[in-house]
Protein backbone atom coordinates (compact mmCIF):
# COMPACT_ATOMS: atom_id res chain seq x y z
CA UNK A 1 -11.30 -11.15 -16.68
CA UNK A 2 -13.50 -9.52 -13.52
CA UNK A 3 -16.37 -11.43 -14.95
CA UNK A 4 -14.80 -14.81 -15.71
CA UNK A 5 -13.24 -14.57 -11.90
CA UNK A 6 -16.85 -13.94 -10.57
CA UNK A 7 -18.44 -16.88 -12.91
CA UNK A 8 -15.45 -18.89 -11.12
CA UNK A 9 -16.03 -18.19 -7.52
CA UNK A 10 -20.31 -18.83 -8.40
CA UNK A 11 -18.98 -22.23 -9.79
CA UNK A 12 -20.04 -22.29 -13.17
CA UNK A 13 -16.62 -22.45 -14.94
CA UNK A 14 -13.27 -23.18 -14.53
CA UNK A 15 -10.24 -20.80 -15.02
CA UNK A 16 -6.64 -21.74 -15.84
CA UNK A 17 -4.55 -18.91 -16.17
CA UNK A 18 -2.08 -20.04 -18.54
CA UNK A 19 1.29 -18.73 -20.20
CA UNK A 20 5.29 -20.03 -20.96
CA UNK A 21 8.19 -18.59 -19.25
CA UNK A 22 12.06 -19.77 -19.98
CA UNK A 23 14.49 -20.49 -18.06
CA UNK A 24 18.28 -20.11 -18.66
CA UNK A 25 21.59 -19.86 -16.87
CA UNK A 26 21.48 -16.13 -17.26
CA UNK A 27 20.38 -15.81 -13.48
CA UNK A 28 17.28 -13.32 -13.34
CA UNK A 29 18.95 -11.32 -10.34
CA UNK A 30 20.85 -8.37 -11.02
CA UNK A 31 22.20 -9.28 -7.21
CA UNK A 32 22.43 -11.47 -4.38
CA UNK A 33 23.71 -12.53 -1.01
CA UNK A 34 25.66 -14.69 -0.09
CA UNK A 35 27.42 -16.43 2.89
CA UNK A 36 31.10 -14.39 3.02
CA UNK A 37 32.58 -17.73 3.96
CA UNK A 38 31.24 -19.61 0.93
CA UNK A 39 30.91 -17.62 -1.89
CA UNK A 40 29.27 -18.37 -4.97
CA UNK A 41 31.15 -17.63 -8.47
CA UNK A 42 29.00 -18.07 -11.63
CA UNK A 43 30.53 -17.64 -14.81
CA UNK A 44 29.04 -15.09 -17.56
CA UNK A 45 27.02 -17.12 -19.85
CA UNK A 46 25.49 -16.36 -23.14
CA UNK A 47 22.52 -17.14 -24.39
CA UNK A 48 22.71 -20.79 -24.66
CA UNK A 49 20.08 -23.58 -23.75
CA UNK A 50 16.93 -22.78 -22.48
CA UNK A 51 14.08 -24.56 -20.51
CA UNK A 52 11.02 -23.24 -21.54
CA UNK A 53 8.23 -23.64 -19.61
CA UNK A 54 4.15 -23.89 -20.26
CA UNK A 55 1.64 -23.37 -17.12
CA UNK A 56 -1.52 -24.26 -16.06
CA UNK A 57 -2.47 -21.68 -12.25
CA UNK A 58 -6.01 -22.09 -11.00
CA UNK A 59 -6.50 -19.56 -8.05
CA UNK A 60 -6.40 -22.75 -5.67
CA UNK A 61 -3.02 -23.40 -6.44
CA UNK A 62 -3.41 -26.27 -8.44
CA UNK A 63 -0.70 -26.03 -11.25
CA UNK A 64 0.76 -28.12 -14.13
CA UNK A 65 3.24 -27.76 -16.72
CA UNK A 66 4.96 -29.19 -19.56
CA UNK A 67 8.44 -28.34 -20.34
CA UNK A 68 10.51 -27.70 -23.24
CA UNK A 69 13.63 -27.65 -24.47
CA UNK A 70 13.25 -25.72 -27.52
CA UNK A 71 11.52 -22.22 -28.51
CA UNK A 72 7.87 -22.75 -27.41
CA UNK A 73 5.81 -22.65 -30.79
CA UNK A 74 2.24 -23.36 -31.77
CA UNK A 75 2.71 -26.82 -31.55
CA UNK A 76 4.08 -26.58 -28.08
CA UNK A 77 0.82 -24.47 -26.95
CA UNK A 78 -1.33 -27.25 -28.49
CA UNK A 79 -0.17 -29.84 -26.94
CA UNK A 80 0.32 -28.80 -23.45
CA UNK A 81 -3.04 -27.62 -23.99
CA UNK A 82 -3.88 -30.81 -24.88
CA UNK A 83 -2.10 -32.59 -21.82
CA UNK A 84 -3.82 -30.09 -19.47
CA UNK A 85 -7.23 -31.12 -21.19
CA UNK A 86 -6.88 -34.78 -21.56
CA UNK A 87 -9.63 -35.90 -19.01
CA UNK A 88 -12.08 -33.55 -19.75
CA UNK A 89 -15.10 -34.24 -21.27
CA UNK A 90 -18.24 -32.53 -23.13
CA UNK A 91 -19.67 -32.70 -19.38
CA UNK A 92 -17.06 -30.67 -17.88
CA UNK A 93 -17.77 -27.52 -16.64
CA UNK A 94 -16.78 -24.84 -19.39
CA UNK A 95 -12.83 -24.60 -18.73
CA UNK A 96 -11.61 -20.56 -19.83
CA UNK A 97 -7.74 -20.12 -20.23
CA UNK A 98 -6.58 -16.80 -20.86
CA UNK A 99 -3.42 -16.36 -22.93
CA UNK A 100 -1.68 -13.16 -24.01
CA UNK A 101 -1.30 -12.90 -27.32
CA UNK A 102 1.79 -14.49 -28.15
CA UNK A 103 2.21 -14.91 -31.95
CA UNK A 104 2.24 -18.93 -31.41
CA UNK A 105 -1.02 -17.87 -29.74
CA UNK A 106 -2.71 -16.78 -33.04
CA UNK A 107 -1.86 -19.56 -35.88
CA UNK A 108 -4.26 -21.10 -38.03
CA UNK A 109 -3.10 -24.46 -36.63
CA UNK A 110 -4.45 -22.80 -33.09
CA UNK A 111 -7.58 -21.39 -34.46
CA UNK A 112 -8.08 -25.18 -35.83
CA UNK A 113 -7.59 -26.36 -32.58
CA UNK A 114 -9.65 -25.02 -30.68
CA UNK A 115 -12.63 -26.18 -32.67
CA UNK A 116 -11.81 -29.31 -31.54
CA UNK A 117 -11.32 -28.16 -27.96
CA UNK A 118 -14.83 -26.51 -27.94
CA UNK A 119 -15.98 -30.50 -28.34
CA UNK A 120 -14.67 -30.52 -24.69
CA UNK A 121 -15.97 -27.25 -23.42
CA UNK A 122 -12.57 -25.56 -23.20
CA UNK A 123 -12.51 -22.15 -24.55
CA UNK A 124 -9.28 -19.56 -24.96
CA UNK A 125 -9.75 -15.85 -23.65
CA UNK A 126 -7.28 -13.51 -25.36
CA UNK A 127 -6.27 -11.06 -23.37
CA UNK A 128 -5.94 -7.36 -24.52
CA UNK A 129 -2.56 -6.29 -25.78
CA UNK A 130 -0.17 -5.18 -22.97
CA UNK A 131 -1.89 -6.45 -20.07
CA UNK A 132 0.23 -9.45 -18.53
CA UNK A 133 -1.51 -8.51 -14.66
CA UNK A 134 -4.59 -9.95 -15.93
CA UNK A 135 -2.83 -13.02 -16.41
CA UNK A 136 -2.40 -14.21 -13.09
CA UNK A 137 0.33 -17.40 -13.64
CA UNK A 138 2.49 -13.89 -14.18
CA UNK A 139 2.94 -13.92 -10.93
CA UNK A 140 4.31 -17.25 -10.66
CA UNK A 141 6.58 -16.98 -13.19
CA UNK A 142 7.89 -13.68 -11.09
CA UNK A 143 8.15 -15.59 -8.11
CA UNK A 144 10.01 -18.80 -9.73
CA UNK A 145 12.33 -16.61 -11.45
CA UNK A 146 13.27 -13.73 -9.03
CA UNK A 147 12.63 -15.79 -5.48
CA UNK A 148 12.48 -19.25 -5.46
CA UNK A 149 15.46 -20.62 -7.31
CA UNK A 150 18.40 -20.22 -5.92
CA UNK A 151 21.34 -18.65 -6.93
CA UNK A 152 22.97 -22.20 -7.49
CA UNK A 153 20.94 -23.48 -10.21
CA UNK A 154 22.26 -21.28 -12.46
CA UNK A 155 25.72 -23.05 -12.30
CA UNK A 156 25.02 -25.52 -14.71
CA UNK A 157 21.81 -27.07 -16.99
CA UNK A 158 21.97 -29.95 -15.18
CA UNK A 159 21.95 -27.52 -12.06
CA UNK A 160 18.74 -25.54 -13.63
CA UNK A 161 17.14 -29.09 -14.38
CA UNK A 162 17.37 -30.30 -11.19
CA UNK A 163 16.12 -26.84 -9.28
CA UNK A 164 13.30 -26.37 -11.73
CA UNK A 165 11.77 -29.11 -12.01
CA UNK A 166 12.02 -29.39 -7.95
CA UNK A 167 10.05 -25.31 -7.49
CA UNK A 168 7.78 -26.86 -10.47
CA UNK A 169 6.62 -29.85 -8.50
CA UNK A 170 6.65 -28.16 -4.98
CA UNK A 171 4.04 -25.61 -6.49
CA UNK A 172 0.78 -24.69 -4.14
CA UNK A 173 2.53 -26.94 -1.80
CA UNK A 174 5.93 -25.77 -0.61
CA UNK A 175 5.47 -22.58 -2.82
CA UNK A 176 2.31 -21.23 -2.65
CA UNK A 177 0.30 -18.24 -4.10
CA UNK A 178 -2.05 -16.02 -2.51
CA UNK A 179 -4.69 -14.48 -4.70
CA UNK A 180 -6.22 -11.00 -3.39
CA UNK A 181 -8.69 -9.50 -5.13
């Protein structure tokens, strides 16, 4: 990844760390505080519905993602892939996007797709096993989850909806990321 970061900051290819998170009304945090005048009660909820999340983080904040709501498979990967990808062309810089390695990561209809990706000078970088810090959306998904929604949008799906999809959008703008090396 040290080398792909350095090829990025000399400007010879792109990198878009990449990965899925979901989202549920199982809040994240163990915890919380609230205003002793207005509390919050949120009922125990099992696992139900689910947003699922794919991401797109370049280290300038830049950031898009397609969202699901069912299990994130193969063909979910592909096409937000695809999305991500859809004005690039053979003259693009080379575009690198790590990915763990997810078993919708390693299909043979992934393997086929990304001989037709290569057309458009977008490669996949598997990461080694058991190294999500090298995947730097991580981060994000930590900070989404743990930080930036509130306690509230796990009241309802409509509630989650609604918070989501406002964090999603405010992302490198309202909610930014700072990358140290």
């Amino acid at each position: 990844m040290a080398e792909l970061e350095r090829r990025e900051e000399r400007g010879e290819i792109e990198l878009a760390y990449a990965d899925a998170a979901g989202f549920s009304l199982q809040a994240p945090q163990p915890m919380a505080w609230q205003h002793s005048e207005r509390p919050l009660w949120l009922e125990a909820q099992s696992h139900g519905k689910r947003l699922n999340v794919f991401g797109f983080l370049r280290k300038n904040n830049a950031f898009e993602a397609v969202v699901f709501e069912q299990t994130i498979n193969d063909d979910c990967v592909i096409a937000a892939i695809d999305h991500y990808i859809r004005h690039r062309t053979k003259d693009s810089l080379p575009l690198h996007i790590p990915l763990d390695n997810a078993p919708s990561h390693h299909t043979d209809a992934m393997y086929e797709a990304q001989e037709r990706w290569k057309k458009k000078n977008v490669f996949l970088e598997y990461l080694t096993p058991y190294s999500p810090q090298l995947n730097r959306i991580e981060i994000l998904w930590r900070r989404v989850k743990y930080h930036w929604l509130p306690l509230e949008a796990f009241q309802s799906m409509k509630s989650l909806r609604r918070h989501l999809f406002a964090v999603l959008n405010g992302i490198g703008t309202e909610y930014p990321i700072t990358f140290k090396n």
